[in-house]
C-alpha atoms as a PDB file:
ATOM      1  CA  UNK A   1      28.184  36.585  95.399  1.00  0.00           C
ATOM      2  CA  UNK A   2      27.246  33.989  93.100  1.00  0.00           C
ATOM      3  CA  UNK A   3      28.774  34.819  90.003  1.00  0.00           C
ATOM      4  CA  UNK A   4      26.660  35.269  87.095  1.00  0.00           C
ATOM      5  CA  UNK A   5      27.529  31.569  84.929  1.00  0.00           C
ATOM      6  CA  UNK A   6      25.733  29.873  87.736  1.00  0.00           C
ATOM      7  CA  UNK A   7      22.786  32.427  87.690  1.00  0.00           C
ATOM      8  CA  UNK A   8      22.490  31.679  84.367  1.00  0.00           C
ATOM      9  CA  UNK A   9      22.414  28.067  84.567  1.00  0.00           C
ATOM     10  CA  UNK A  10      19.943  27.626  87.405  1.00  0.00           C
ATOM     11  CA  UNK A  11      17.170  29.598  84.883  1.00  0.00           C
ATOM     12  CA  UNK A  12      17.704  27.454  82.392  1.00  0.00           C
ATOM     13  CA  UNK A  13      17.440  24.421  84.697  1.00  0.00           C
ATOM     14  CA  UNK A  14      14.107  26.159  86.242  1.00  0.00           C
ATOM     15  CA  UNK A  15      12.945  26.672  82.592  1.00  0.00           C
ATOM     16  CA  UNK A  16      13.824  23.121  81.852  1.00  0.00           C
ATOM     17  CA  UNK A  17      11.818  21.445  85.070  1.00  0.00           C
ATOM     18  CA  UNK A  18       8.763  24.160  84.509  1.00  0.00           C
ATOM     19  CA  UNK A  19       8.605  22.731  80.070  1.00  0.00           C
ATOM     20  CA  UNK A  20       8.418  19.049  81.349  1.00  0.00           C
ATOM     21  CA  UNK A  21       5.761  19.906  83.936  1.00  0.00           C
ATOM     22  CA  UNK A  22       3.330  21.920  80.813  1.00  0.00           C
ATOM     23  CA  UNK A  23       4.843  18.715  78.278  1.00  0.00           C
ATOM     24  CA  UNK A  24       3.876  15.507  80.595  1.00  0.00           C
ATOM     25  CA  UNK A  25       0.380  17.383  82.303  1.00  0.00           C
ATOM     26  CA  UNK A  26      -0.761  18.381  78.419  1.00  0.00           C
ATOM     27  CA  UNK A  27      -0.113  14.109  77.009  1.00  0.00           C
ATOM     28  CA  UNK A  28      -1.948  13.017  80.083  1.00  0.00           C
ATOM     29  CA  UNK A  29      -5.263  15.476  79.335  1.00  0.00           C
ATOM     30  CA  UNK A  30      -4.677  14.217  75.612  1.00  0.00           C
ATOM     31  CA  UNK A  31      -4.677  10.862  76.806  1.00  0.00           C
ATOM     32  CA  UNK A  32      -7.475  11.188  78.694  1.00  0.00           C
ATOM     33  CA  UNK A  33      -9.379  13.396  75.924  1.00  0.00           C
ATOM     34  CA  UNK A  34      -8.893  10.573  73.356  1.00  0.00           C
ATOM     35  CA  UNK A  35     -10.133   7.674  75.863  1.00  0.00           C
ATOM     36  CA  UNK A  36     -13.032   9.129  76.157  1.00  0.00           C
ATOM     37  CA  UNK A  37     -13.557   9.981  72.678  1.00  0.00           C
ATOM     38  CA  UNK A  38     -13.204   6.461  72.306  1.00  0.00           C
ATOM     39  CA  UNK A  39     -15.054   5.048  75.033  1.00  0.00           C
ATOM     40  CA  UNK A  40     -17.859   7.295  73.538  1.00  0.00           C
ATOM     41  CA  UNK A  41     -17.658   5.887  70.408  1.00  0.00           C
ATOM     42  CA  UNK A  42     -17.802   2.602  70.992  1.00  0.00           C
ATOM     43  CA  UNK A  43     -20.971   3.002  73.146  1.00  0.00           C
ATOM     44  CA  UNK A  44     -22.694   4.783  70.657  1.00  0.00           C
ATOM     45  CA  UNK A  45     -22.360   1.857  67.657  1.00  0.00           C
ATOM     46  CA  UNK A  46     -24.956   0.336  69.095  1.00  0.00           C
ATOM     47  CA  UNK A  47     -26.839   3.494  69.491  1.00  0.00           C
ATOM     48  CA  UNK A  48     -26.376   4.498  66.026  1.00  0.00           C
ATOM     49  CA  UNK A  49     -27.328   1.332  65.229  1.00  0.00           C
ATOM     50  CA  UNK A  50     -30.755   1.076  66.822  1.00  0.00           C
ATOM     51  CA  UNK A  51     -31.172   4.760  65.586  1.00  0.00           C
ATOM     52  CA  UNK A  52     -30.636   3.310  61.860  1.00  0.00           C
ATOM     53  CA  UNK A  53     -33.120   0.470  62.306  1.00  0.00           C
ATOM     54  CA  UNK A  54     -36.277   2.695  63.827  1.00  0.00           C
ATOM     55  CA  UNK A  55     -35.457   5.080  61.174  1.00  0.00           C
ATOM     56  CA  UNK A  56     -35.898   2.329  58.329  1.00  0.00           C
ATOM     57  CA  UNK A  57     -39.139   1.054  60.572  1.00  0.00           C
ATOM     58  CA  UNK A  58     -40.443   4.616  60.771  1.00  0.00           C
ATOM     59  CA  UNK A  59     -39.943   4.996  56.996  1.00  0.00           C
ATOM     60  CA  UNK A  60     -41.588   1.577  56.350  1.00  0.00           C
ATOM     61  CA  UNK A  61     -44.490   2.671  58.274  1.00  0.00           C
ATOM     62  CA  UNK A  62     -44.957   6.112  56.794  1.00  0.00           C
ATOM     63  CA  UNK A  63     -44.900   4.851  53.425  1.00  0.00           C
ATOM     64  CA  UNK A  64     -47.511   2.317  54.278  1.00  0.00           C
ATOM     65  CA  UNK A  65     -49.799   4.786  55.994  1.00  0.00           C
ATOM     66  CA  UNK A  66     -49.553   7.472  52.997  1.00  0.00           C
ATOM     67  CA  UNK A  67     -49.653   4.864  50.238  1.00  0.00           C
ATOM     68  CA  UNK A  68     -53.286   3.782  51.474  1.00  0.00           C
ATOM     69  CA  UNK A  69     -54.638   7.480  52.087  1.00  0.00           C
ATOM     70  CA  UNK A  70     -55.118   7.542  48.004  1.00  0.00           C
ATOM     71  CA  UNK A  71     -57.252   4.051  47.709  1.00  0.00           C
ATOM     72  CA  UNK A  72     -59.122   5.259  51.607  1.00  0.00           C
ATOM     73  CA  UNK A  73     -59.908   8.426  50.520  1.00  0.00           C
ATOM     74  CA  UNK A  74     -60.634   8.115  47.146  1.00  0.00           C
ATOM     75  CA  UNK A  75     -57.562   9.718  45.106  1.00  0.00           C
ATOM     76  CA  UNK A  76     -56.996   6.653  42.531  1.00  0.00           C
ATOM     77  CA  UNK A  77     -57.475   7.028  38.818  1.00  0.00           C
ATOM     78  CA  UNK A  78     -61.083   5.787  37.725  1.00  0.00           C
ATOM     79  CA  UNK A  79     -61.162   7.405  34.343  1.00  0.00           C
ATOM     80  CA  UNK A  80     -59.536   9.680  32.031  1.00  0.00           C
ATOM     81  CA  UNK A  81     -61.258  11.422  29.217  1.00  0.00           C
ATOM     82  CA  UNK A  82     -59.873  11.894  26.009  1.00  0.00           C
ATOM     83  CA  UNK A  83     -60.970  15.343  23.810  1.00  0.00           C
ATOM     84  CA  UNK A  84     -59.813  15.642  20.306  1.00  0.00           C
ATOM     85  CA  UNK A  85     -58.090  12.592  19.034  1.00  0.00           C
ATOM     86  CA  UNK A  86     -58.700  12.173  15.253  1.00  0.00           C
ATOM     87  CA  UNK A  87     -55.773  10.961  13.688  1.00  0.00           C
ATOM     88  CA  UNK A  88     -53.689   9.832  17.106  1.00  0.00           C
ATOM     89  CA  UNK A  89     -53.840   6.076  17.143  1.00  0.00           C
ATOM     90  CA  UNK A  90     -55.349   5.133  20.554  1.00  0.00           C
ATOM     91  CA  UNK A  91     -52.690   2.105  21.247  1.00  0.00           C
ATOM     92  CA  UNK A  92     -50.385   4.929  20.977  1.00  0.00           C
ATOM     93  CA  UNK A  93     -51.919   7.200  23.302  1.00  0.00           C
ATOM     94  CA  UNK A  94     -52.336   4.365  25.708  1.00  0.00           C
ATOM     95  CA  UNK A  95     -48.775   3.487  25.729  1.00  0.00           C
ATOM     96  CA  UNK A  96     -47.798   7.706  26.236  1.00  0.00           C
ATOM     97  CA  UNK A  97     -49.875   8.037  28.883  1.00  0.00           C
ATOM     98  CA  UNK A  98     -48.917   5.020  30.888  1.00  0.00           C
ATOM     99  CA  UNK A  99     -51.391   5.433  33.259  1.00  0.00           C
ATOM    100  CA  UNK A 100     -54.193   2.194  34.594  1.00  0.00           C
ATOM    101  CA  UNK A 101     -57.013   2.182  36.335  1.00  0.00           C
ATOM    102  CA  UNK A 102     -56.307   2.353  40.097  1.00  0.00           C
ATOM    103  CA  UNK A 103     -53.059   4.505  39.903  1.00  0.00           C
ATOM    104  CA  UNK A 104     -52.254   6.778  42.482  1.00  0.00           C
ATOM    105  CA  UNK A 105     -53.745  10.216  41.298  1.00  0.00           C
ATOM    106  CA  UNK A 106     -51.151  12.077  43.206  1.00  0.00           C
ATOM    107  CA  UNK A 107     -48.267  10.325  42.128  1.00  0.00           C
ATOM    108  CA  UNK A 108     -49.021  10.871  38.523  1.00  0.00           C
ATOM    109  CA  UNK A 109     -46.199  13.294  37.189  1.00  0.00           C
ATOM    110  CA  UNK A 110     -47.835  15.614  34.767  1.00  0.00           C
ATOM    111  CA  UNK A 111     -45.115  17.132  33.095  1.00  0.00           C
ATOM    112  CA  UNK A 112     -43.368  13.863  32.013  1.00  0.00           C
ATOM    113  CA  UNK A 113     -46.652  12.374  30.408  1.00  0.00           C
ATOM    114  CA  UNK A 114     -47.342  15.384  28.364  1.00  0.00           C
ATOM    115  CA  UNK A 115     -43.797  15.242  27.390  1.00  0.00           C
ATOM    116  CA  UNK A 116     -44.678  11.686  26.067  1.00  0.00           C
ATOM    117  CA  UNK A 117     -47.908  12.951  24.175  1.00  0.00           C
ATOM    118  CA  UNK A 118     -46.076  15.400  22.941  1.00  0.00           C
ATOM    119  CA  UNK A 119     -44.292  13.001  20.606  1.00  0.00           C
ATOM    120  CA  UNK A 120     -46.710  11.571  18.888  1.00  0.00           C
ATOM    121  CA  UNK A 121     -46.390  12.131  15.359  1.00  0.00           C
ATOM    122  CA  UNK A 122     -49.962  14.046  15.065  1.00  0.00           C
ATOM    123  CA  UNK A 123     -50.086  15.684  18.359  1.00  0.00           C
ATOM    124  CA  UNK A 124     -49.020  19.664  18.028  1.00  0.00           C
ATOM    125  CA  UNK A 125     -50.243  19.902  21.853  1.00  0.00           C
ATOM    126  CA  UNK A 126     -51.646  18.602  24.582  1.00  0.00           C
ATOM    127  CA  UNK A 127     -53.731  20.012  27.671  1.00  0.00           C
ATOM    128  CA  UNK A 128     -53.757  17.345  31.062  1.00  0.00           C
ATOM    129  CA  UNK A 129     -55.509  18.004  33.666  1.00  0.00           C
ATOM    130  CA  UNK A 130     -56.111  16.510  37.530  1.00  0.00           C
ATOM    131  CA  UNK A 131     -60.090  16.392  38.438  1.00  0.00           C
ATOM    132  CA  UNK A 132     -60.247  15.251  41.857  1.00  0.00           C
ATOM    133  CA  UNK A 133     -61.055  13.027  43.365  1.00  0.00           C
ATOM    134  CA  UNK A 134     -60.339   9.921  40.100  1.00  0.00           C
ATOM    135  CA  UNK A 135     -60.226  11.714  36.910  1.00  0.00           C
ATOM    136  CA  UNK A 136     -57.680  13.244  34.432  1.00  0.00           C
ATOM    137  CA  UNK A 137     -58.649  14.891  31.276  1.00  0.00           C
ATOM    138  CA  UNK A 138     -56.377  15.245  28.312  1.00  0.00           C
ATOM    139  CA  UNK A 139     -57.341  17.884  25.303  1.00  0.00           C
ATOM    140  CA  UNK A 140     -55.068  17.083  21.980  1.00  0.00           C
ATOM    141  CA  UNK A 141     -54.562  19.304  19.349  1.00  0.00           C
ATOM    142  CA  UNK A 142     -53.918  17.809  16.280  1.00  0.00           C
ATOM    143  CA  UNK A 143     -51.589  18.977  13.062  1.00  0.00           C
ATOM    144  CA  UNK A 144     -53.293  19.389   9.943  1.00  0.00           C
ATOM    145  CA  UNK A 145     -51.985  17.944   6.937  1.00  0.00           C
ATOM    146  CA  UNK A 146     -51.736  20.133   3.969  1.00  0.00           C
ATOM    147  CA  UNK A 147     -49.607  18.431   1.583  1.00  0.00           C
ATOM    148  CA  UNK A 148     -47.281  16.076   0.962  1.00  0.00           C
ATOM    149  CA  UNK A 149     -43.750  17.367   0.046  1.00  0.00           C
ATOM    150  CA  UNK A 150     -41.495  15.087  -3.032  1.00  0.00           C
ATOM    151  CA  UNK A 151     -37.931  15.556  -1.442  1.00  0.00           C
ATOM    152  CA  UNK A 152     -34.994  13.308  -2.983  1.00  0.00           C
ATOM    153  CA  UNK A 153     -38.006  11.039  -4.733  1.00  0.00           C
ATOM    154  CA  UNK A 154     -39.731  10.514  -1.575  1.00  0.00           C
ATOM    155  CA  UNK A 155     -42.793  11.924  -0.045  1.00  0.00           C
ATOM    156  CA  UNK A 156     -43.508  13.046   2.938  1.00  0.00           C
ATOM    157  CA  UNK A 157     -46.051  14.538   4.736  1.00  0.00           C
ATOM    158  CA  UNK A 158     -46.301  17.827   5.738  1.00  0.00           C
ATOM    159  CA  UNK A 159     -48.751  19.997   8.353  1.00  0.00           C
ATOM    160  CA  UNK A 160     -50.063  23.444   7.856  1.00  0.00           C
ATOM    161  CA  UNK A 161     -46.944  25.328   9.187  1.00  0.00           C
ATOM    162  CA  UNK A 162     -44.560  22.980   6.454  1.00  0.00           C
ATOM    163  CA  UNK A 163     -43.209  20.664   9.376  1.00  0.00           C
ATOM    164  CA  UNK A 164     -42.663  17.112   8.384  1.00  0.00           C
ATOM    165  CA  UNK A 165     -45.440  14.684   9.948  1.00  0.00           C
ATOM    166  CA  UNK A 166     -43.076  11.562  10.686  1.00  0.00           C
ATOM    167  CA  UNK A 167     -44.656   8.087  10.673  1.00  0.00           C
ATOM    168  CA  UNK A 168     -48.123   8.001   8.956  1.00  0.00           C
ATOM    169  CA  UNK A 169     -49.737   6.073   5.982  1.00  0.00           C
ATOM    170  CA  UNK A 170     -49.353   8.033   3.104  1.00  0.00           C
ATOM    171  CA  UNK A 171     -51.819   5.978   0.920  1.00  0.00           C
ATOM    172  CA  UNK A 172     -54.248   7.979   3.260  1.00  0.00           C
ATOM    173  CA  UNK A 173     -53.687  11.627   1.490  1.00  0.00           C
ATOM    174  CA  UNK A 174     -53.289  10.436  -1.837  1.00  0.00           C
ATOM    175  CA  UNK A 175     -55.799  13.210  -2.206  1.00  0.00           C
ATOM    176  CA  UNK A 176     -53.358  16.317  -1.159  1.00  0.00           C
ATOM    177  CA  UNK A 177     -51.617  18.112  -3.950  1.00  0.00           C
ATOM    178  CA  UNK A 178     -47.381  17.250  -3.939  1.00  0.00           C
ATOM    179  CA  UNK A 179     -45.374  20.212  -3.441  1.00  0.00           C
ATOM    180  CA  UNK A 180     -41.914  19.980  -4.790  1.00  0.00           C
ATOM    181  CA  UNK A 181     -38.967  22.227  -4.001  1.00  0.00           C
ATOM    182  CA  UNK A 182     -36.372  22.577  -1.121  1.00  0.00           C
ATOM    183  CA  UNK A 183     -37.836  25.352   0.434  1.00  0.00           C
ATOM    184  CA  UNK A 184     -41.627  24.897  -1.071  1.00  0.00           C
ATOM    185  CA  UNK A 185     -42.902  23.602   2.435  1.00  0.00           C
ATOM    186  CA  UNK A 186     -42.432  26.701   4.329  1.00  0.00           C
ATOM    187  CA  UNK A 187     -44.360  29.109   1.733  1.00  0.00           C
ATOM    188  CA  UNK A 188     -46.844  26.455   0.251  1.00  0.00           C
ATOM    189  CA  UNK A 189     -49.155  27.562   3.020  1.00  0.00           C
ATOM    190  CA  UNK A 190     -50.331  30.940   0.927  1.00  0.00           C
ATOM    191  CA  UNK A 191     -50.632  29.370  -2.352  1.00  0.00           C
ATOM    192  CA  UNK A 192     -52.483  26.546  -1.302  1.00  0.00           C
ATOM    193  CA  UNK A 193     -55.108  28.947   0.090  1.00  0.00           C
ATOM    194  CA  UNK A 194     -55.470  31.207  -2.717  1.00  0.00           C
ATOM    195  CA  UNK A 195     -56.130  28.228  -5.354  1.00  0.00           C
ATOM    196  CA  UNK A 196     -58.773  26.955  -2.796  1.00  0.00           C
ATOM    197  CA  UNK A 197     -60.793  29.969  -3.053  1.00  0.00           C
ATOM    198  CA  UNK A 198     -61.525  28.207  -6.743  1.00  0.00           C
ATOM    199  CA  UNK A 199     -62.629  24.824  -5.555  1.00  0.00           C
ATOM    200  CA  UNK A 200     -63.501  23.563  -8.634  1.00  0.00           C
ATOM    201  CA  UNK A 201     -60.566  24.488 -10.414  1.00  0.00           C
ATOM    202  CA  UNK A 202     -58.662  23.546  -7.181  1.00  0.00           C
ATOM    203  CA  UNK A 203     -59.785  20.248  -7.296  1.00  0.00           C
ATOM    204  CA  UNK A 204     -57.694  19.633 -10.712  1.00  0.00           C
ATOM    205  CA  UNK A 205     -54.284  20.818  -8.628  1.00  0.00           C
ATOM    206  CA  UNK A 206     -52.000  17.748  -8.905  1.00  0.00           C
ATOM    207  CA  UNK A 207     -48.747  19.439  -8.364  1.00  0.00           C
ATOM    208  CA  UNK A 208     -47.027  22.386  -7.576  1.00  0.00           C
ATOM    209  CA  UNK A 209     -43.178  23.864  -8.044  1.00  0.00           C
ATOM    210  CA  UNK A 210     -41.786  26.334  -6.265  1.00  0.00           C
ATOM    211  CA  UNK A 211     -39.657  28.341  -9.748  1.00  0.00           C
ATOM    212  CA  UNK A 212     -36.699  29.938  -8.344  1.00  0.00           C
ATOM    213  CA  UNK A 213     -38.081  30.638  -4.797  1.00  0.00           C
ATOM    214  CA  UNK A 214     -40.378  33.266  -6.618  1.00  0.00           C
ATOM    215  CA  UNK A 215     -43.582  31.697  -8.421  1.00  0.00           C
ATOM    216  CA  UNK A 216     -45.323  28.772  -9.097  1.00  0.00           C
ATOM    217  CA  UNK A 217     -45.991  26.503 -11.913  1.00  0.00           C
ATOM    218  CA  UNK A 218     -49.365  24.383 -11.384  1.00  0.00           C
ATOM    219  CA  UNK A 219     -49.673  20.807 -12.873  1.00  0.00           C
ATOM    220  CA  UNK A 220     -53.766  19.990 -13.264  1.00  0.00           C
ATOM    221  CA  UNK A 221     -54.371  16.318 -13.313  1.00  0.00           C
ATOM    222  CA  UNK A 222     -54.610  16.197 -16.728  1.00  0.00           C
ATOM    223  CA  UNK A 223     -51.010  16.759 -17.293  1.00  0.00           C
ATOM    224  CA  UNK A 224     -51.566  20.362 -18.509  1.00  0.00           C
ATOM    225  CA  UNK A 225     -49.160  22.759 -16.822  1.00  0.00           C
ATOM    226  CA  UNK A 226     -49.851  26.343 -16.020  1.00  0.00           C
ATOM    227  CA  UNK A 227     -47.260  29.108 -15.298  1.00  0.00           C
ATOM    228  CA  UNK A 228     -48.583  31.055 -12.420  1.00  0.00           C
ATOM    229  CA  UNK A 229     -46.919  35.469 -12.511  1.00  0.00           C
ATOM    230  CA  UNK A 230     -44.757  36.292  -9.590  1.00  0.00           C
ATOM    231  CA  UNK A 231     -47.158  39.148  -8.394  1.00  0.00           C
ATOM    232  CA  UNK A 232     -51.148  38.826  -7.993  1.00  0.00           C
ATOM    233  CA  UNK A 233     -51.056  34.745  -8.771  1.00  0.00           C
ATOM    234  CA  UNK A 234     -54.214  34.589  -7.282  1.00  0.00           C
ATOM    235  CA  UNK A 235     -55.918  37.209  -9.937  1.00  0.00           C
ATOM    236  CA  UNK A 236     -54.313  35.137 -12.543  1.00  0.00           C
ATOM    237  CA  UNK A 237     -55.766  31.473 -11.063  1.00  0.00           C
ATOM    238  CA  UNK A 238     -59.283  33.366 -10.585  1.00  0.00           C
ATOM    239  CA  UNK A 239     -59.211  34.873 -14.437  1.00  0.00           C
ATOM    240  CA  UNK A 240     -57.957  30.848 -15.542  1.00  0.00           C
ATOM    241  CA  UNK A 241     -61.410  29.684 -13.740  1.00  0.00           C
ATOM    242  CA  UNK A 242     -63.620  31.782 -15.293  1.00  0.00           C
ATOM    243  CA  UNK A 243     -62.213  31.427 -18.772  1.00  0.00           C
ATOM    244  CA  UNK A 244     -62.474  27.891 -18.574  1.00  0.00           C
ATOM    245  CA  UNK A 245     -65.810  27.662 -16.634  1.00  0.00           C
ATOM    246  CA  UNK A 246     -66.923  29.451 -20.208  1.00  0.00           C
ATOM    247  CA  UNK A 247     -64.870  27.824 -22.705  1.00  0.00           C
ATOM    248  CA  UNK A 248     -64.026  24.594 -21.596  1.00  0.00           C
ATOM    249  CA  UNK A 249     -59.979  25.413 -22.413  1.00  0.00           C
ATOM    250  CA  UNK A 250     -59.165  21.973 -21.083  1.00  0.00           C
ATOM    251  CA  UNK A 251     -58.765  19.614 -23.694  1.00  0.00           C
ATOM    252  CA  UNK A 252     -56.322  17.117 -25.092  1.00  0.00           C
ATOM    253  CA  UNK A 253     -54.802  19.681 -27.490  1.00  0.00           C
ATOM    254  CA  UNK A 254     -53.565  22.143 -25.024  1.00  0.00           C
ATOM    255  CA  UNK A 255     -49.975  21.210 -23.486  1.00  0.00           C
ATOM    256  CA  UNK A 256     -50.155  23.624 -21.141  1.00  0.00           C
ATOM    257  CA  UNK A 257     -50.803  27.636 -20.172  1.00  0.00           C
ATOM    258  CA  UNK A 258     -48.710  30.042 -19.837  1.00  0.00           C
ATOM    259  CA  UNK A 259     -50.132  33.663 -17.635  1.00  0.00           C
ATOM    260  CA  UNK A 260     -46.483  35.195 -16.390  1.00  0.00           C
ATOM    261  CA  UNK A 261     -46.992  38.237 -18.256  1.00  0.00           C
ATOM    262  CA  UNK A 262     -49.403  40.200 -17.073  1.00  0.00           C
ATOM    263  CA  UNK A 263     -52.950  40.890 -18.840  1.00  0.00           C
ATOM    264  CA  UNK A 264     -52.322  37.734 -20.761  1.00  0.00           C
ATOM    265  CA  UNK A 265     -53.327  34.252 -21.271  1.00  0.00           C
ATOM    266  CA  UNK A 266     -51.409  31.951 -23.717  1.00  0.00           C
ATOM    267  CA  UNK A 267     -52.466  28.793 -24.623  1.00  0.00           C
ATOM    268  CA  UNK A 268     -49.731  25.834 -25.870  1.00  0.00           C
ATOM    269  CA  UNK A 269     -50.334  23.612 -28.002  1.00  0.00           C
ATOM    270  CA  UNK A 270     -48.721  20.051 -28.026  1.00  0.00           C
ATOM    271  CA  UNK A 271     -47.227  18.939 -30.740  1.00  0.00           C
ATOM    272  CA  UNK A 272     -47.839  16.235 -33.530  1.00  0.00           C
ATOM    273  CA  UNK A 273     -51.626  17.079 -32.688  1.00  0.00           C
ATOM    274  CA  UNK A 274     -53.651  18.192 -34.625  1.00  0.00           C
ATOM    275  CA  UNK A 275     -56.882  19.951 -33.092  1.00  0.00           C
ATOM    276  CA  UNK A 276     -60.249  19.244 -34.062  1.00  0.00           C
ATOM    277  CA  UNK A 277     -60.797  22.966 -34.358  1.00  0.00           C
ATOM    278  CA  UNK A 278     -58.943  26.025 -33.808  1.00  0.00           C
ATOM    279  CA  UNK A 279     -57.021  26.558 -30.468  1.00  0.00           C
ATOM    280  CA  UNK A 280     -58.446  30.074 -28.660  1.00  0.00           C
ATOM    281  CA  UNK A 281     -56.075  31.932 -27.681  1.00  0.00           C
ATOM    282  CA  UNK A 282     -56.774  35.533 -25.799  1.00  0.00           C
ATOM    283  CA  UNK A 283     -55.419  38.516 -23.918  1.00  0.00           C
ATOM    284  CA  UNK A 284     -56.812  38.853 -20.807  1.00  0.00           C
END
């Protein structure tokens, strides 16, 4: 009998011939894996190649053949019609719209030229449209300027909603009252409208002051100063036309008027002045 060391050292010579077989056969399928890996590489650089260049050709030639379907079918920019432009200088519109005669009507990105409009210092919106097959219509709506606003010494203009209108003439609204205080712009709106329904009187409005955040005081162009009440300032401005409509209140004696209490009406008179006759005052 074979004794059992030499058993055991056949197996592990067995085990030893059978790992070198598995070892040396799995390098040489490697081996052969990876040639042809790179074999098939190599031939396909100048298939990738070619693939590359009749791409770009293909590309070339689509581009071409789509960029002339606009100017053979029509779809090119012949006008563009302009709807509410007052106060929008048309160099500037020209220059937001960035759009010529010719242009590709498809190609024209809508969103990014009414960003553009939108801008503008007098443009509070703007409507563009496509009308196939060459036109594009554009509807502005303008901000209205309701007064211009003394801030730090300066003046500025300011729309109907008490937003700053940046980069216009002023000399042009020399005819707009001046609002002054820090938050008169934002409120003027209501006050401004009830002194306009007394368009005569309204037409002397030089100034206004925003007192406290709570009331007004009115400077006429005459340098007489009235004190408009916290509550019912329009009664008050209505009562101040009709007295003076009758009376003719507005003269060189009278430094200014005071109505902040209510059912009353009183008169001051400047001083070192002496009036031809004597100064009315009433209760109202």
């Amino acid at each position: 009998m074979r004794s059992l060391r030499r058993r055991s050292f056949e197996r592990k010579q067995k085990a030893k011939r059978l790992f070198n077989i598995w070892f040396f056969s799995k390098m040489k399928r490697t081996k052969i894996l990876l040639g042809v890996i790179l074999i098939g590489s190599i031939s396909a650089v100048p298939v990738f190649y070619e693939y590359k260049y009749l791409e770009s050709q293909l590309t070339s030639k689509l581009i071409e053949v789509f960029g002339n379907i606009p100017k053979t079918t029509g779809l090119i920019v012949r006008e563009v019609i302009v709807e509410g432009r007052s106060k929008t200088k048309k160099s500037a519109l020209l220059q937001a719209l960035q759009v010529s005669e010719g242009d590709n009507i498809l190609a024209i990105n809508i969103t990014e030229m009414k960003d553009r409009i939108n801008k503008l210092p007098w443009v509070k919106s703007a409507r563009i449209e496509r009308h196939f097959p060459n036109k594009i219509s554009l509807t502005l709506v303008e901000r209205t300027p309701m007064a211009r606003w003394q801030t730090n010494r300066v003046l500025k203009l300011i729309d109907v909603h008490g937003d700053v209108i940046p980069r216009v003439d002023l000399t042009r609204f020399s005819h707009l009252p001046i609002i002054i205080g820090k938050n008169a712009p934002k409120i003027a709106g209501q006050i401004l409208k009830t002194l306009s329904n007394e368009p005569n009187l309204f037409r002397r409005v030089k100034s206004l002051t925003l007192v406290s955040d709570r009331r007004w005081d009115v400077q006429l162009n005459n340098q007489i100063n009235v004190n408009l009440p916290e509550k019912n300032p329009g009664k008050a401005w209505a009562h101040l036309a009709t007295v003076e409509q009758g009376h003719n209140i507005f003269d060189d004696q009278i430094q200014g008027i005071d109505m902040r209490l209510e059912n009353q009406l009183i008169i001051k008179i400047e001083k070192n002045k002496t009036s031809p006759g004597k100064v009315r005052g009433r209760n109202t």
